[in-house]
Protein backbone atom coordinates (compact mmCIF):
# COMPACT_ATOMS: atom_id res chain seq x y z
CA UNK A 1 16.92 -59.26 79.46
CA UNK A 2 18.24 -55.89 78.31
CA UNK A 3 16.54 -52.85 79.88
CA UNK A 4 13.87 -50.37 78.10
CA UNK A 5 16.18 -47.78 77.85
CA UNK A 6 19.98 -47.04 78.45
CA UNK A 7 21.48 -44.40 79.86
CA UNK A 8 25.02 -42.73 78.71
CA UNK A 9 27.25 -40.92 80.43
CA UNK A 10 26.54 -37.10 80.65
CA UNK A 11 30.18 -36.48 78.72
CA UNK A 12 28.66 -38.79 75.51
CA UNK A 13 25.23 -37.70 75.79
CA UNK A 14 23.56 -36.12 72.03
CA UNK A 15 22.08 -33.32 72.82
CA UNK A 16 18.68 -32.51 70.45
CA UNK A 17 18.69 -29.23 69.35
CA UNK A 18 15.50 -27.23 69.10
CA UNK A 19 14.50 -27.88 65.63
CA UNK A 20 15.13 -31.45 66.04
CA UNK A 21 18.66 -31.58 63.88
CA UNK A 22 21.45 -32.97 66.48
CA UNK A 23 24.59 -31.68 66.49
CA UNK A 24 26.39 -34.44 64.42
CA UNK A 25 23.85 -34.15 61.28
CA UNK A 26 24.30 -30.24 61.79
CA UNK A 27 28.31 -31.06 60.67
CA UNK A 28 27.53 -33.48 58.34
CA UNK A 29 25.29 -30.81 56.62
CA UNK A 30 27.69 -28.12 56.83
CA UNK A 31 30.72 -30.06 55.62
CA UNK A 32 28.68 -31.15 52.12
CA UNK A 33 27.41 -27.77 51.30
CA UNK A 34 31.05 -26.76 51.68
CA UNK A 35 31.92 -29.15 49.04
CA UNK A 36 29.12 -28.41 46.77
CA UNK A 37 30.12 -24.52 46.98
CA UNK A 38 33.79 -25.93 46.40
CA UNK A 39 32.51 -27.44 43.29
CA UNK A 40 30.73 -25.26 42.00
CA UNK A 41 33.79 -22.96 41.84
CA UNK A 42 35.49 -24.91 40.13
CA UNK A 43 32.91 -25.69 37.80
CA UNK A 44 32.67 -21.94 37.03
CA UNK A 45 36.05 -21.38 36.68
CA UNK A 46 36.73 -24.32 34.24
CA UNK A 47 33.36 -23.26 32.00
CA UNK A 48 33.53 -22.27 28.80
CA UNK A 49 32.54 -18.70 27.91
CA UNK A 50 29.91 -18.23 25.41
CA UNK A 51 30.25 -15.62 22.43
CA UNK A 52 28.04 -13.50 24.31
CA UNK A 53 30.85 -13.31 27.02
CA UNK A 54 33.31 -12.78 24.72
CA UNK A 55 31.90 -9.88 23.00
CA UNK A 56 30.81 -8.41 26.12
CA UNK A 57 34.13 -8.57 27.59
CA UNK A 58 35.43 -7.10 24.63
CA UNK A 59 37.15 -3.84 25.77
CA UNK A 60 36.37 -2.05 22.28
CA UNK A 61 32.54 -3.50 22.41
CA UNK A 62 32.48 -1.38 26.08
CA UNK A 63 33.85 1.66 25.05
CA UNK A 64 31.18 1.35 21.71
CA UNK A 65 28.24 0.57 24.68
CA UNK A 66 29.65 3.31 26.97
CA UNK A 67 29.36 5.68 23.58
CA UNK A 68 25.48 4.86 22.40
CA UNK A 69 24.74 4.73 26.06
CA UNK A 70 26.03 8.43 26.34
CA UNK A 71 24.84 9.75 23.38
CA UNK A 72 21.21 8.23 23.89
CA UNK A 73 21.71 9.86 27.12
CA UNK A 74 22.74 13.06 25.82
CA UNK A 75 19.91 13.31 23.25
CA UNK A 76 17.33 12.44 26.12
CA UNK A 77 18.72 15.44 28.03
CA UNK A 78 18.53 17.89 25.29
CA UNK A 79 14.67 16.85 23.97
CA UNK A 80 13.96 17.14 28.45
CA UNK A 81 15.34 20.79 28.05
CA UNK A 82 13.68 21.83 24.98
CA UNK A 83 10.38 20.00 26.10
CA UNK A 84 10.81 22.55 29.57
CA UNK A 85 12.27 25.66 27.57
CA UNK A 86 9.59 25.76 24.93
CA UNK A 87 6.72 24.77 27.39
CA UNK A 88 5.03 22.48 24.77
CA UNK A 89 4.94 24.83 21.83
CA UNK A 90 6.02 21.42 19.51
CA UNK A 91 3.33 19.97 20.57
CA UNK A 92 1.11 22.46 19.81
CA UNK A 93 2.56 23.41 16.45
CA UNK A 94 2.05 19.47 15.51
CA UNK A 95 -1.47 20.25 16.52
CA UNK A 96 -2.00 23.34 14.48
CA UNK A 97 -0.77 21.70 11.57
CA UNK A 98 -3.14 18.74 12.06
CA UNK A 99 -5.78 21.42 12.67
CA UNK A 100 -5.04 23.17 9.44
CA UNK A 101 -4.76 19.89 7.31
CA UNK A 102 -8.39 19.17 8.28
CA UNK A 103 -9.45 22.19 7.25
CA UNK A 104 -8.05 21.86 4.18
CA UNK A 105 -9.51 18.85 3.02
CA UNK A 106 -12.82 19.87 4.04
CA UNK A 107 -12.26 23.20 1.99
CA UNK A 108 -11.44 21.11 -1.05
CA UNK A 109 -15.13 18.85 -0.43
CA UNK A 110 -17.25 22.03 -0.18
CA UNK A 111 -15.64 23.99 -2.78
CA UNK A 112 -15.44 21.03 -5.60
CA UNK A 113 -19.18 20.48 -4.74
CA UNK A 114 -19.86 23.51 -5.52
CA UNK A 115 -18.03 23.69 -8.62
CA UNK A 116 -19.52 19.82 -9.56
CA UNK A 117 -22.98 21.24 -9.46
CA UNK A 118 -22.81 24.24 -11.34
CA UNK A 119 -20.85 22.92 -14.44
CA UNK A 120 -22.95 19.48 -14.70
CA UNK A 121 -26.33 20.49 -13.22
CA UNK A 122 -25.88 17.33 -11.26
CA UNK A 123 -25.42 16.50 -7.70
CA UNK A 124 -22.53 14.08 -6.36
CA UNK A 125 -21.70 12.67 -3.39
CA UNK A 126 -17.47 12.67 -2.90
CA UNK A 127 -16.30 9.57 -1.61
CA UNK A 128 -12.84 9.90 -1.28
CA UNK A 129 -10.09 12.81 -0.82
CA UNK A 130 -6.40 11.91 -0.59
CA UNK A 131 -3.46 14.13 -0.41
CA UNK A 132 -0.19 13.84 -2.39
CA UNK A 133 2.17 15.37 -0.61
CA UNK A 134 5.08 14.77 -3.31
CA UNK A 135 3.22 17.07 -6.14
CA UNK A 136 0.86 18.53 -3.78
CA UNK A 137 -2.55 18.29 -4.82
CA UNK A 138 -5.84 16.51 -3.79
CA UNK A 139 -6.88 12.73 -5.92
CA UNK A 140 -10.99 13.02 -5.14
CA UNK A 141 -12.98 10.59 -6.10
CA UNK A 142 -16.87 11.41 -6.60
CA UNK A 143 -20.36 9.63 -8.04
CA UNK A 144 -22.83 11.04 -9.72
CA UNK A 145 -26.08 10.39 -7.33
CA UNK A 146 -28.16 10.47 -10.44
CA UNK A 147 -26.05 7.81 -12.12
CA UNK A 148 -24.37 5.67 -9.19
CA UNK A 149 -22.28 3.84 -11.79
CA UNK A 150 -20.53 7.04 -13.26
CA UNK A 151 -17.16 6.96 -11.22
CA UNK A 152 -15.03 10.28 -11.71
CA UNK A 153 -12.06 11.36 -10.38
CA UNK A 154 -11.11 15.10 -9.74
CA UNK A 155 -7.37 15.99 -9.85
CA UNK A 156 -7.53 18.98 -7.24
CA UNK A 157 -4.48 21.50 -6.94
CA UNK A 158 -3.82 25.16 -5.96
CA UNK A 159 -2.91 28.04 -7.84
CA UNK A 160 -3.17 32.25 -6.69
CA UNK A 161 -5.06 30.66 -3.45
CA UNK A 162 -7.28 29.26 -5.33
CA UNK A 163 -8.53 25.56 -6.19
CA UNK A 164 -8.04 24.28 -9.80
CA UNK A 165 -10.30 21.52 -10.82
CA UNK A 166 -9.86 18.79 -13.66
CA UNK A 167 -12.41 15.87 -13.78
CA UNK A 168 -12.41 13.03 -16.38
CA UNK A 169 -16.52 13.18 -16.52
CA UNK A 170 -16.07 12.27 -19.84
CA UNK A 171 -14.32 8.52 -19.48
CA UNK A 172 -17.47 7.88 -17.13
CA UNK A 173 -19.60 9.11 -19.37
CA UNK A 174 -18.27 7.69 -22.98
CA UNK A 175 -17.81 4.45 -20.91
CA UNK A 176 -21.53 4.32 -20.19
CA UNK A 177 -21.88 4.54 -23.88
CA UNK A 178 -19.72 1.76 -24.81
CA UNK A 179 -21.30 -0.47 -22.22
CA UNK A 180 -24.24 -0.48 -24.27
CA UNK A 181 -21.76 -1.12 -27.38
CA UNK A 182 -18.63 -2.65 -27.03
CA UNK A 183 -18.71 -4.18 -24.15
CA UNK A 184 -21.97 -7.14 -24.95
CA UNK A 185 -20.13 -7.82 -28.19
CA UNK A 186 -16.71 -8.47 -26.23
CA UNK A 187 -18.30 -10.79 -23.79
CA UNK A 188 -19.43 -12.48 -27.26
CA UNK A 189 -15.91 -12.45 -28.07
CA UNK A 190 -14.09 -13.41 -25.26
CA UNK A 191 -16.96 -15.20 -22.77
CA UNK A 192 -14.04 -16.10 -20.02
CA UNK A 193 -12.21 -13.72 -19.94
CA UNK A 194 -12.20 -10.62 -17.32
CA UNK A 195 -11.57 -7.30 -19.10
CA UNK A 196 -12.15 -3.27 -18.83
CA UNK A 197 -12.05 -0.19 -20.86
CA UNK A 198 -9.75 1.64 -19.11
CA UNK A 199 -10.14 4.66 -21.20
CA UNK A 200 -11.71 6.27 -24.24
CA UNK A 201 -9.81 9.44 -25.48
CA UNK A 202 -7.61 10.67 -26.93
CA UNK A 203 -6.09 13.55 -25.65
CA UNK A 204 -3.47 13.93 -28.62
CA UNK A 205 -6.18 14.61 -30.65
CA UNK A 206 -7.94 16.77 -27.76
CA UNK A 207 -5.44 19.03 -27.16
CA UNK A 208 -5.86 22.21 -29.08
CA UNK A 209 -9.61 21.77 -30.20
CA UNK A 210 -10.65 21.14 -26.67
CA UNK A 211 -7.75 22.00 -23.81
CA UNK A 212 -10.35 20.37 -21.45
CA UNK A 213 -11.76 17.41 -22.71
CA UNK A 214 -15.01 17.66 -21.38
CA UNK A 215 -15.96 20.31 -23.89
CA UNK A 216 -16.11 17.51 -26.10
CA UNK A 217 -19.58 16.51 -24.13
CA UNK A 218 -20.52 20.03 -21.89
CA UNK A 219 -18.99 22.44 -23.96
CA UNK A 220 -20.44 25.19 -26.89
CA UNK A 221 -18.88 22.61 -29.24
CA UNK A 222 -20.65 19.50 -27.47
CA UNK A 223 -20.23 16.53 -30.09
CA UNK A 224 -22.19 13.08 -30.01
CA UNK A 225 -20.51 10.02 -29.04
CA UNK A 226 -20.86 8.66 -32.93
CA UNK A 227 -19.93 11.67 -34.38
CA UNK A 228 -16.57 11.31 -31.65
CA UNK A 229 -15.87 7.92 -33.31
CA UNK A 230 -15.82 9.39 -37.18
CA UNK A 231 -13.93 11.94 -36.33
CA UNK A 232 -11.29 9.31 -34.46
CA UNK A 233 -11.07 11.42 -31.34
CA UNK A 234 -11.61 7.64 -29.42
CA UNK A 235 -8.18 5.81 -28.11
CA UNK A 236 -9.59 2.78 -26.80
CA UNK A 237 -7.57 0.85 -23.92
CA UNK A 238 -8.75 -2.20 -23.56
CA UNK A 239 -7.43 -4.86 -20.82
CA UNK A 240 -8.43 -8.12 -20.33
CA UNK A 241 -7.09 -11.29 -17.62
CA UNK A 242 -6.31 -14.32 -19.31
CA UNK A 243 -7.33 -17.26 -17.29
CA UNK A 244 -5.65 -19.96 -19.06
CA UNK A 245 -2.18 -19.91 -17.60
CA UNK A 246 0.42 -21.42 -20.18
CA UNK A 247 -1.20 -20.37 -22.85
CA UNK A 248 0.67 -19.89 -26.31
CA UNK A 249 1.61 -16.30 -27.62
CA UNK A 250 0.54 -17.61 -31.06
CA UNK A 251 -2.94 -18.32 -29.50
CA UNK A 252 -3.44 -15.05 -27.20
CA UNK A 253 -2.34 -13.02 -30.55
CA UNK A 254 -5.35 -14.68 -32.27
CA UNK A 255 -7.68 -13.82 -29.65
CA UNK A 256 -6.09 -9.78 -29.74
CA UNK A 257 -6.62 -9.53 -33.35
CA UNK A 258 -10.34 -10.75 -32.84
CA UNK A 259 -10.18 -7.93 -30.45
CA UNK A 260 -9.53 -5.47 -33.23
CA UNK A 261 -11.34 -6.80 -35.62
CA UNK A 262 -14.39 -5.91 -33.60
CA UNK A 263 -13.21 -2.55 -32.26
CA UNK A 264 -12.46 -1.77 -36.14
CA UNK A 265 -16.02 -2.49 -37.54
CA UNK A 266 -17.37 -0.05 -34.94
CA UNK A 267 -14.89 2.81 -36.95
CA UNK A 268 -12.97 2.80 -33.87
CA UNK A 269 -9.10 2.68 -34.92
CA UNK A 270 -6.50 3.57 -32.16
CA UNK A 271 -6.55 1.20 -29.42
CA UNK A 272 -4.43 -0.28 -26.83
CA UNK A 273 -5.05 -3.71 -25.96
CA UNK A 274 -3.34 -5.45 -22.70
CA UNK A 275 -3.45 -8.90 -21.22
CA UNK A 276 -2.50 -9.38 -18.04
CA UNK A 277 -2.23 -12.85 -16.07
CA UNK A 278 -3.94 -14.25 -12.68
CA UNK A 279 -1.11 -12.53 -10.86
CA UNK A 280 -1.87 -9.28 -12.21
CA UNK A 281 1.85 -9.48 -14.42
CA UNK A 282 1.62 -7.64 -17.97
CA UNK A 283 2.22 -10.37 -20.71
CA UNK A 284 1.50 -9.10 -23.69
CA UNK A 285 0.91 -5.40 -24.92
CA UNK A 286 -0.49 -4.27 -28.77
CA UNK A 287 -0.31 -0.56 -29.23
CA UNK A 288 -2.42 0.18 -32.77
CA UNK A 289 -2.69 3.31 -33.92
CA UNK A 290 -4.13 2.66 -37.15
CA UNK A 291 -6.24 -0.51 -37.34
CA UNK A 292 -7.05 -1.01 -40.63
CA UNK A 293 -3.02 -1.74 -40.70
CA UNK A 294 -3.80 -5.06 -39.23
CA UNK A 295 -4.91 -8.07 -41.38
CA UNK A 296 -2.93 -10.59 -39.81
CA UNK A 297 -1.46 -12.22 -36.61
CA UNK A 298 1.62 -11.41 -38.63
CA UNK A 299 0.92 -7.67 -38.73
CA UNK A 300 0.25 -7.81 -34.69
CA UNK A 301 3.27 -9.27 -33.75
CA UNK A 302 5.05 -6.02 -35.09
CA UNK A 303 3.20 -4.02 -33.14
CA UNK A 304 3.10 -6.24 -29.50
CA UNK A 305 5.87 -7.16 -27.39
């Protein structure tokens, strides 16, 4: 029988080392994580570079890094010491302008107000004041709050200090007039089919007799709307959307000279008359200046493109 245990001699005893490893597994780990880290060299060194390394170890894509980096650098430095120098004062000057922009705009609400009320006897409520900065002036556009559906738009600029006004009151108001005319015998005409009346004067025909157009209506030479249609001061712009896509020009021209065959019987002969697609693309455009010229598709097509 062999003993429980044997016992070597002291020389070939394995000594246990505190964290339980001996001594041989301690060399056997050390010798394979020098080979991995032998590998691993070589691995590097034999690896491709990428394009990323290339263009980074470019020495003319360094000297172009080293020259934004400076600059960006430089330009830091200078907005620092400008920043400290002028204690703010770009700040505030941003602010001031702001500040004076504000008050600007609200000079243009309570001043056109003003001048709303006392030329129509009529109260409106401004809905909304833009800026154009490129031919700097105001675009305001206002409702009448006795007649919600009368849009008008105020082109606002300033001359001497003061604010110039110039409203097209009378487009909302001749428009309400052909709602109850044109409009129920067009959606007779052309039951599908989206459309608006864009605009109803003519301000070739304005300009001399009446510089501002809304003398026409307001003015010591006030004129009805009838008596505005005999006298052919109308230009009526008519657009509609087709919904048919595809549709033959042949067809649509039928459908335009319907269009003013209608706007003719109600003495009305200048128009303009647009169709637009789905998309919102022009497709076909009739300019008529004189529409008892036009008996005929044939007569149309000279006159649309």
């Amino acid at each position: 029988m062999l003993p429980d245990f044997v016992v070597l001699p002291k020389d070939e005893q394995i000594h246990i080392e505190k964290n339980g490893m001996t001594q041989m597994d301690r060399n056997l780990f050390e010798a394979m994580n020098s080979s991995a880290d032998k590998f691993k060299r070589i691995a590097e060194e034999n690896k491709e570079p990428t394009l990323l390394d290339k263009i980074l170890t470019n020495r003319y894509v360094k000297a172009a890094l080293k020259t934004v980096l400076f600059i960006i650098a430089a330009v830091f430095c200078v907005l620092v010491v400008l920043y400290l120098l002028m204690g703010g004062m770009v700040f505030l000057m941003l602010d001031a302008i702001f500040k004076q922009f504000s008050s600007e705009e609200k000079r243009v609400q309570e001043e056109l107000a003003i001048h709303l009320k006392n030329k129509y006897q009529e109260e409106f409520r401004i809905e909304k004041v833009e800026y154009n900065g490129t031919i700097d002036h105001y675009d305001v556009e206002v409702h009448s709050v006795a007649k919600p559906d009368y849009k008008i738009r105020v082109d606002v600029s300033e001359k001497n200090k003061q604010f110039v006004f110039r409203d097209d009151y009378v487009q909302a108001f001749w428009n309400a007039e052909l709602k109850e005319t044109v409009y129920p015998k067009l959606q007779e005409l052309l039951p599908e089919e989206k459309y608006r009346i864009n605009k109803v004067s003519d301000y070739h025909s304005l300009y001399g007799e009446f510089q501002d157009e809304n003398a026409i209506i307001f003015g010591p030479k006030y004129i009805s709307f009838q008596e505005a249609i005999d006298r052919q001061l109308l230009y009526l712009d008519v657009r509609y959307e087709r919904l048919e896509d595809g549709k033959a020009v042949g067809d649509e021209l039928k459908n335009v000279h319907n269009v003013v065959n209608l706007v003719k019987n109600l003495q009305i002969n200048r128009m303009w008359i647009e169709i637009r697609s789905k998309k919102d693309r022009r497709e076909l455009s009739c300019r008529i200046n004189d529409a008892n010229r036009i008996g005929s598709t044939a007569d149309l097509e000279k006159v649309c493109e």
